[in-house]
Protein backbone atom coordinates (compact mmCIF):
# COMPACT_ATOMS: atom_id res chain seq x y z
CA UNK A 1 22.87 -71.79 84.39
CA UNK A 2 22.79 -72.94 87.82
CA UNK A 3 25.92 -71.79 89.50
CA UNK A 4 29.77 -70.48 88.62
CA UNK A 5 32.83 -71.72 90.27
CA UNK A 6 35.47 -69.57 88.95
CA UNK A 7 39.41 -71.25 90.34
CA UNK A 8 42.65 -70.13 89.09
CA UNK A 9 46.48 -69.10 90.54
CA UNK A 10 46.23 -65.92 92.57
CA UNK A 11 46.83 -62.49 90.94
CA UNK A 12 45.13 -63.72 87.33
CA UNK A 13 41.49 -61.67 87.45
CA UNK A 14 38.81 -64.30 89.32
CA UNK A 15 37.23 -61.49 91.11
CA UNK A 16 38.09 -58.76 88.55
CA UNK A 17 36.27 -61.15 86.22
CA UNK A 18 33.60 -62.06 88.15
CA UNK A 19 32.43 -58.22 89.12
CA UNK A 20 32.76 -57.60 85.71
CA UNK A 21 30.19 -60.57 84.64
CA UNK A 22 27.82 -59.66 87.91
CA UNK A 23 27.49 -56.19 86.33
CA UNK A 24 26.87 -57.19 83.12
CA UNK A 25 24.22 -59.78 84.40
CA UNK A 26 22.81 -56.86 86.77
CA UNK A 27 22.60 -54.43 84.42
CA UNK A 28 20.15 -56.81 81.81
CA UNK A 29 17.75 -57.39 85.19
CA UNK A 30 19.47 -61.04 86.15
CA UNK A 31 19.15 -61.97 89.41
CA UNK A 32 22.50 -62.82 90.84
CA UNK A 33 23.02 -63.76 94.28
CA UNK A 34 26.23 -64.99 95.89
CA UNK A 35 29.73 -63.93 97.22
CA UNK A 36 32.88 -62.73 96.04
CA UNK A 37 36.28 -62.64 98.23
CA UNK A 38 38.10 -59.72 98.08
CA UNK A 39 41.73 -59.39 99.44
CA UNK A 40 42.54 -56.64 102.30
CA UNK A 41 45.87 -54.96 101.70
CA UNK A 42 47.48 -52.99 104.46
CA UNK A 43 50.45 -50.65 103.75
CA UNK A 44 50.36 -52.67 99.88
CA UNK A 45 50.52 -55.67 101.68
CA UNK A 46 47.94 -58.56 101.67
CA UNK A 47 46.78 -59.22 105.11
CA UNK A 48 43.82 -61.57 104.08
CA UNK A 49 40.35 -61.53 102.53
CA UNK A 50 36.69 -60.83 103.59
CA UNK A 51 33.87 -62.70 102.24
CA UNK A 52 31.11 -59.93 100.50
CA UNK A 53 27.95 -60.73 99.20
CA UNK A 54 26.12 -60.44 96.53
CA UNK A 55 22.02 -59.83 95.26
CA UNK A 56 20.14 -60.20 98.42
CA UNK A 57 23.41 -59.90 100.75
CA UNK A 58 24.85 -56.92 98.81
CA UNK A 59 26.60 -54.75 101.46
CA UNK A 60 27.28 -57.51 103.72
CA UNK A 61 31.17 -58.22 104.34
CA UNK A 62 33.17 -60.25 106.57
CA UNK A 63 36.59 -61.46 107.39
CA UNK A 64 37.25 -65.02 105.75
CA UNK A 65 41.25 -65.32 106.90
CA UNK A 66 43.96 -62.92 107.73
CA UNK A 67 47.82 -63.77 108.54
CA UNK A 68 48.40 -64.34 112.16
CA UNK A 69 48.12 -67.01 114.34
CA UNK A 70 44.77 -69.15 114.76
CA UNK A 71 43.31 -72.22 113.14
CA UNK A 72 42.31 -73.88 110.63
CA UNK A 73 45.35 -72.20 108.35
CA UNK A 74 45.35 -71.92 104.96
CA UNK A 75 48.61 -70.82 103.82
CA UNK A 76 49.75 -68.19 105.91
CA UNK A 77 46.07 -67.21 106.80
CA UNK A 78 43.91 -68.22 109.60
CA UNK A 79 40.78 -68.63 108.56
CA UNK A 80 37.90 -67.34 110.60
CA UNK A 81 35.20 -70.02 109.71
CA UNK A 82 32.21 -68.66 111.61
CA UNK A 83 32.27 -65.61 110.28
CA UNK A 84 32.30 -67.05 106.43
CA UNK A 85 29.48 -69.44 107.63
CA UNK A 86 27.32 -66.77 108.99
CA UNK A 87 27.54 -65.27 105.72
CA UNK A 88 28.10 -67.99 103.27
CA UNK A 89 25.98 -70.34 104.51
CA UNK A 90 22.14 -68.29 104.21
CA UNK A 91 23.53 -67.31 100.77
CA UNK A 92 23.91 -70.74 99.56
CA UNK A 93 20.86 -71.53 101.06
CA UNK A 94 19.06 -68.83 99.61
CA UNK A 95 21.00 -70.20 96.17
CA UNK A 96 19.49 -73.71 96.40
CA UNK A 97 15.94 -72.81 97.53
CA UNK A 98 15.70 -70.42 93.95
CA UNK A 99 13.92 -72.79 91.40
CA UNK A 100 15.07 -72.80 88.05
């Protein structure tokens, strides 16, 4: 398999789901490499997500939107596009350079 895209409403188990299949795939020795979002809660309440890789990028993390002002807006979030790119963008290059 090339590549997952996982969509669904918020709140149903996307990430939940997909950290559970990354484990599963790291613990039989595949090689995964990508990114999951993960929400940022402050006080219980969502304030936004940050962008964390996966395989290679493991460790890496940065902001992908929060609520506040700022643009482009998604929602109630501003997104903060360079920082995704700067990590999204060498991971999906890294992706498409892997043969199969």
């Amino acid at each position: 398999m090339r590549g997952v895209l996982l969509t669904g409403l918020p709140g149903v188990g996307k990430s939940t789901a997909c950290r559970k299949v990354v484990d599963l795939l790291e613990a039989h020795s595949v090689r995964v490499e990508g990114f999951l979002t993960e929400e940022i809660r402050v006080r219980g309440a969502r304030v936004g997500f940050d962008v964390v890789g996966l395989g290679t990028s493991l460790g890496k993390r940065v902001p992908l939107a929060r609520t506040g002002d700022g643009k482009p807006r998604v929602g109630r979030y501003a997104v903060t596009l360079q920082d995704f790119e700067s990590l999204a963008l060498p991971i999906l290059d890294t992706i498409f350079s892997i043969k199969p």
